[in-house]
PDB file of N, CA and C in Angstrom:
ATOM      1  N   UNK A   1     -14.328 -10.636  54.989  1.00  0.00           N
ATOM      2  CA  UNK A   1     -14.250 -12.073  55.132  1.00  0.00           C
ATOM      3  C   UNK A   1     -13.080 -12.553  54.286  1.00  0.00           C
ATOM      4  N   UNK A   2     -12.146 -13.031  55.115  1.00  0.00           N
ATOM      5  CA  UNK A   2     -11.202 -13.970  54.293  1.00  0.00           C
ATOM      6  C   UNK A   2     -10.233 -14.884  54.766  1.00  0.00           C
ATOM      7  N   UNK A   3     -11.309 -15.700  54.950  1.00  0.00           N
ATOM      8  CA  UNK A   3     -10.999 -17.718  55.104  1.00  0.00           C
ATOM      9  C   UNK A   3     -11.142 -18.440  53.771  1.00  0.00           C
ATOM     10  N   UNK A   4     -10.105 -19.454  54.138  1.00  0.00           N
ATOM     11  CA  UNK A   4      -9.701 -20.220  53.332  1.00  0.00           C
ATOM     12  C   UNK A   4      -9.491 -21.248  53.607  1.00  0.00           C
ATOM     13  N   UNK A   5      -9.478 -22.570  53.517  1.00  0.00           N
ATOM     14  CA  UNK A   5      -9.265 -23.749  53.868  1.00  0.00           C
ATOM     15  C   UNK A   5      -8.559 -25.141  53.039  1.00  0.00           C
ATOM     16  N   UNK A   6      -7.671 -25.790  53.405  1.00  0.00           N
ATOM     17  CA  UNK A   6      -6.816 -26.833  52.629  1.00  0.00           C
ATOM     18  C   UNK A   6      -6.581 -28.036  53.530  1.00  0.00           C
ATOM     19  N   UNK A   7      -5.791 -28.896  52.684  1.00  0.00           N
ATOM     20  CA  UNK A   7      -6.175 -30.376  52.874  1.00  0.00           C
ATOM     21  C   UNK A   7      -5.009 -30.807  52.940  1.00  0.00           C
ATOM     22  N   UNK A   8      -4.380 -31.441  54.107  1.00  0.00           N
ATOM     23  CA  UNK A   8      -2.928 -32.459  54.196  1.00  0.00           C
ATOM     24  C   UNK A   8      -3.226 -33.415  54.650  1.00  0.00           C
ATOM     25  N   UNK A   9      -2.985 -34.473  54.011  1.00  0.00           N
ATOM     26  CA  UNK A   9      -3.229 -35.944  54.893  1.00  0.00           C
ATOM     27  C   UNK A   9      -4.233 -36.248  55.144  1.00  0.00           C
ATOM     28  N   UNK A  10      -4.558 -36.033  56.616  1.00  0.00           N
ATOM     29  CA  UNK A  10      -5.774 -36.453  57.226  1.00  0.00           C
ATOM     30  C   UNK A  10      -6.265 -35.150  58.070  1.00  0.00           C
ATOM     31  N   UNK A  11      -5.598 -33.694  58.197  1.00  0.00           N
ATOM     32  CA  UNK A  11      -6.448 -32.887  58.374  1.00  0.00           C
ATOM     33  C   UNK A  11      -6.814 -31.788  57.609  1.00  0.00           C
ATOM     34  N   UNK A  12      -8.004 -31.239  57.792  1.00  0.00           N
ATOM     35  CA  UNK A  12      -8.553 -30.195  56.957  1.00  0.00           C
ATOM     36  C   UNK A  12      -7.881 -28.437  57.770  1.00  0.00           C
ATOM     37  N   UNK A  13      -7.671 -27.803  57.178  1.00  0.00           N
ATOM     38  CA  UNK A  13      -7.240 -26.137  57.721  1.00  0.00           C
ATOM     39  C   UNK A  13      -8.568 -25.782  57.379  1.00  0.00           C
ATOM     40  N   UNK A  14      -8.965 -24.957  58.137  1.00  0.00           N
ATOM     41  CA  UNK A  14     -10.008 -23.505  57.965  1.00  0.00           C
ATOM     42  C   UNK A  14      -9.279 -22.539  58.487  1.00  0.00           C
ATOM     43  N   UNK A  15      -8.770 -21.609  57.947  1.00  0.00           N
ATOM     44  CA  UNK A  15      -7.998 -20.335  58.629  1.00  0.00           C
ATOM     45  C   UNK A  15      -8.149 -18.845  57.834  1.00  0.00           C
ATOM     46  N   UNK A  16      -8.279 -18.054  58.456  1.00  0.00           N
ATOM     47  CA  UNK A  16      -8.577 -16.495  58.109  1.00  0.00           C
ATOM     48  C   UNK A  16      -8.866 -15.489  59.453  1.00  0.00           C
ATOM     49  N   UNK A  17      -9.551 -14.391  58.372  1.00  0.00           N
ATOM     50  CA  UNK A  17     -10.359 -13.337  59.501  1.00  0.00           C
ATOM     51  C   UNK A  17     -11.519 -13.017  58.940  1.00  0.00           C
ATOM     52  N   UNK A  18     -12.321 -12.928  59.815  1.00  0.00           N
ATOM     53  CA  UNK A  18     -13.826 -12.858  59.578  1.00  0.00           C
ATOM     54  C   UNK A  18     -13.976 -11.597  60.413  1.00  0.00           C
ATOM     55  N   UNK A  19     -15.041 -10.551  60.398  1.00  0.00           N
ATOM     56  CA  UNK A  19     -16.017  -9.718  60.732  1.00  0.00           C
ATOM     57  C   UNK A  19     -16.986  -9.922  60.488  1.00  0.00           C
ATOM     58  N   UNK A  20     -18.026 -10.563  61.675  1.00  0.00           N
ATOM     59  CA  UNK A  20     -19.570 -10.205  61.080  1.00  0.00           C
ATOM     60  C   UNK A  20     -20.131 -11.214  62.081  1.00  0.00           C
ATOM     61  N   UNK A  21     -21.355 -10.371  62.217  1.00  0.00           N
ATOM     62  CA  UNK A  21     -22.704 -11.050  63.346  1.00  0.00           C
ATOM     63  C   UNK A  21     -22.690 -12.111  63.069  1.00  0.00           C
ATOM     64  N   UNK A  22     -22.625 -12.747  62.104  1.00  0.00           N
ATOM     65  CA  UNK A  22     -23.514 -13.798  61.671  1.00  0.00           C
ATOM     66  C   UNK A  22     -22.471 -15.302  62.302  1.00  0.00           C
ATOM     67  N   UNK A  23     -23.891 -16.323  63.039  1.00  0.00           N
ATOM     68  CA  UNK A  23     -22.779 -17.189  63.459  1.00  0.00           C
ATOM     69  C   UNK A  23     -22.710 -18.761  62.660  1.00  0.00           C
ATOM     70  N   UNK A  24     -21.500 -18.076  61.986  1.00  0.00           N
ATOM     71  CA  UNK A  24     -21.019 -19.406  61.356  1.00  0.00           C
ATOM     72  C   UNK A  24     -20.296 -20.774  61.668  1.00  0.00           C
ATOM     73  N   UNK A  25     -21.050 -22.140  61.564  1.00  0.00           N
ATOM     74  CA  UNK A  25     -20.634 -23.044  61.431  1.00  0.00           C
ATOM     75  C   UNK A  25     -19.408 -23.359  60.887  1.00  0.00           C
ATOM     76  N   UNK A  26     -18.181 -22.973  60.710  1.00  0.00           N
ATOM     77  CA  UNK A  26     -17.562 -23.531  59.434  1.00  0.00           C
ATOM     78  C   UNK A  26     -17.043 -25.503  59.547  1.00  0.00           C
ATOM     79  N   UNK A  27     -17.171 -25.727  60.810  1.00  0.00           N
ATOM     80  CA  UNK A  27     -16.965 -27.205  60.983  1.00  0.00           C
ATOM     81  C   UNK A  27     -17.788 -27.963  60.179  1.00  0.00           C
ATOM     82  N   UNK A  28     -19.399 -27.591  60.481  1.00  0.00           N
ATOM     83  CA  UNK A  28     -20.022 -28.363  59.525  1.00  0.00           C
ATOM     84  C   UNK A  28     -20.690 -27.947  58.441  1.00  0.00           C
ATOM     85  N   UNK A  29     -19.928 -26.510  57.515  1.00  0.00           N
ATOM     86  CA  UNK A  29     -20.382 -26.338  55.344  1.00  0.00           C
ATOM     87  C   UNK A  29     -19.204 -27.196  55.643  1.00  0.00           C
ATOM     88  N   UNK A  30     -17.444 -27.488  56.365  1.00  0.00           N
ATOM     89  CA  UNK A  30     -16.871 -28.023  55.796  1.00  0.00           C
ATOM     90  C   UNK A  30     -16.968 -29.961  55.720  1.00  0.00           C
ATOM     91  N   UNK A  31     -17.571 -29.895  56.375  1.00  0.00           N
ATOM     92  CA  UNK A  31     -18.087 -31.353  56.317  1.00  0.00           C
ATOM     93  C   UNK A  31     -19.097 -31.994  54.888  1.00  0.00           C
ATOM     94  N   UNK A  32     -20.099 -30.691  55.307  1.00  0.00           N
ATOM     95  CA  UNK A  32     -20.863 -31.112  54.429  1.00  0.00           C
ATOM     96  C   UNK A  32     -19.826 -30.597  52.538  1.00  0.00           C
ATOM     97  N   UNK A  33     -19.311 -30.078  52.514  1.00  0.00           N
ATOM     98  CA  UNK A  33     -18.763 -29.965  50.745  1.00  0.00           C
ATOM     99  C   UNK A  33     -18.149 -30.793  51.559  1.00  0.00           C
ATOM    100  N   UNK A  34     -17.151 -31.539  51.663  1.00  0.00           N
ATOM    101  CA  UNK A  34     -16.758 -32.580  51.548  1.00  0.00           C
ATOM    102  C   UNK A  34     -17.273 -33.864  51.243  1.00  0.00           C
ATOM    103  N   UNK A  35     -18.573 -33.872  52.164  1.00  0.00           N
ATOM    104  CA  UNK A  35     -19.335 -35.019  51.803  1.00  0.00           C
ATOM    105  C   UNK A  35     -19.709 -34.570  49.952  1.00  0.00           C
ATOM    106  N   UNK A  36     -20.041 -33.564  50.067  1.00  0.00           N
ATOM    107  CA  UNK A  36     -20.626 -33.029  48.085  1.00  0.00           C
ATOM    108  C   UNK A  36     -20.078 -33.366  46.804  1.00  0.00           C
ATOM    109  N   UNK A  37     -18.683 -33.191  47.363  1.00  0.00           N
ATOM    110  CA  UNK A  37     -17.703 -33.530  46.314  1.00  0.00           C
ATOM    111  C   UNK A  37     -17.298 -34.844  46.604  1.00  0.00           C
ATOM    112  N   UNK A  38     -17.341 -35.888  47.565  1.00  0.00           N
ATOM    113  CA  UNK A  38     -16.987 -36.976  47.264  1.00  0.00           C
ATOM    114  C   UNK A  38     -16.397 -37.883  48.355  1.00  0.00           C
ATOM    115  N   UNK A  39     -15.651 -36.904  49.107  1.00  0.00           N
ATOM    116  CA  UNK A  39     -14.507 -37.514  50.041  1.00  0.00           C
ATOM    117  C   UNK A  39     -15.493 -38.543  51.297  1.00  0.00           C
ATOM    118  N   UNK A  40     -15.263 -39.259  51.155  1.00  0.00           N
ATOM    119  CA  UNK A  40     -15.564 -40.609  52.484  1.00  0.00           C
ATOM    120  C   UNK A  40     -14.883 -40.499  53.402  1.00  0.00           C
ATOM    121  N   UNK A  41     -13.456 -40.276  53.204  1.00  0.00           N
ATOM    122  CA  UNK A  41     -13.022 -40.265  54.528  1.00  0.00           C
ATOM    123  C   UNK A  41     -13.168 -39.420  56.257  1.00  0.00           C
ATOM    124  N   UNK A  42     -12.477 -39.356  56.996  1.00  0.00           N
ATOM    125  CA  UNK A  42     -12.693 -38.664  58.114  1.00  0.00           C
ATOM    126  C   UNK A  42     -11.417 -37.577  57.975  1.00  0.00           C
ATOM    127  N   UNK A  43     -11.690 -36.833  58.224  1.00  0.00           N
ATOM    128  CA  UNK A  43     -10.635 -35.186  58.281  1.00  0.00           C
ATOM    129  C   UNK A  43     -10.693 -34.956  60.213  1.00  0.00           C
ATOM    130  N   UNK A  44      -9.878 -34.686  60.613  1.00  0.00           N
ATOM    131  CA  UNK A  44      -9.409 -33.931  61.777  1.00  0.00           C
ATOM    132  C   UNK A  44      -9.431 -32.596  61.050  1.00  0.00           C
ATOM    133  N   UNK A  45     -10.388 -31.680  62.238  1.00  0.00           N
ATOM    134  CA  UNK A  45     -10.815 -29.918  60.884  1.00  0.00           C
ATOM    135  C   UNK A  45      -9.987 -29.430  61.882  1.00  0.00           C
ATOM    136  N   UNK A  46      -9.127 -28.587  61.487  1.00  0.00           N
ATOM    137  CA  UNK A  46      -8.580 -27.791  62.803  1.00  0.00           C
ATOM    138  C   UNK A  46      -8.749 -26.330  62.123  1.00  0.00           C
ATOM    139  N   UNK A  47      -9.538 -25.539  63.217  1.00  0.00           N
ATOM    140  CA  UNK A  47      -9.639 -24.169  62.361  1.00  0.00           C
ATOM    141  C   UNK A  47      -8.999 -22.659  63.512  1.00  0.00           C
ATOM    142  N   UNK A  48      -8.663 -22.223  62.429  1.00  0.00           N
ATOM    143  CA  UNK A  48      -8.181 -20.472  63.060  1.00  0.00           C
ATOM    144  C   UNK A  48      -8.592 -19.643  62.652  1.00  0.00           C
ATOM    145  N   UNK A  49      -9.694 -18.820  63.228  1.00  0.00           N
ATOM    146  CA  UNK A  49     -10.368 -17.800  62.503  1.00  0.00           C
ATOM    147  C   UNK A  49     -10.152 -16.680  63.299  1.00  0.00           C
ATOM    148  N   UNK A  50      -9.642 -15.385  63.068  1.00  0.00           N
ATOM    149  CA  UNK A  50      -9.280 -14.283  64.225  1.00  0.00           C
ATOM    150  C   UNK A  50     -10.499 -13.440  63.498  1.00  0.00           C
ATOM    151  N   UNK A  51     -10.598 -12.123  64.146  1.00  0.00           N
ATOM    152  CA  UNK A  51     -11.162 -11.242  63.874  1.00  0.00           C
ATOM    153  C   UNK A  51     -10.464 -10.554  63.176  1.00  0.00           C
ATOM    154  N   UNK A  52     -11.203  -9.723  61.588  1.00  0.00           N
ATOM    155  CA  UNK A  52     -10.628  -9.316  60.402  1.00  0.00           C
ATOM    156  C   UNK A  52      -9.591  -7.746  61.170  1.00  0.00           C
ATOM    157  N   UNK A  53      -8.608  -7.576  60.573  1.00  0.00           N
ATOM    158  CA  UNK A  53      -8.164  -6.208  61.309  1.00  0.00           C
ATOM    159  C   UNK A  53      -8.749  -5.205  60.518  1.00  0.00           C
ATOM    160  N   UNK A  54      -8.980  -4.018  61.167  1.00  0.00           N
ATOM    161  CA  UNK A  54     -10.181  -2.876  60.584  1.00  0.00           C
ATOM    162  C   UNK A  54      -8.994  -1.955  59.571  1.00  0.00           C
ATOM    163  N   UNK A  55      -7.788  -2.369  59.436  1.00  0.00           N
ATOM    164  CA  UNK A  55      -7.077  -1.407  58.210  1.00  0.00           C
ATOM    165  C   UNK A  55      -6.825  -2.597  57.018  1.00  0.00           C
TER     166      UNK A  55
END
């Protein structure tokens, strides 16, 4: 697993590679820590997540 995500303006990045069954939300943990830590505003999330390469 290795996503990472950052903040310009008004949109949020989620981008990495992931391996694994498990089906993750990342639209909404990133909503919700946002709401956690504070931010009110609205983010446009735009995310890129590929599959991790096996080397």
């Amino acid at each position: 697993m290795a996503v990472e995500c950052s903040i310009k303006n008004n949109k949020l990045f989620i981008y990495g590679e992931a391996t694994t069954k498990a089906k993750i939300n990342y639209t909404e943990i990133a909503k919700e820590i946002l709401k956690d830590i504070g931010y009110t505003n609205k983010f446009k999330i735009i995310k890129e997540i590929s599959k991790q390469s096996p080397t």
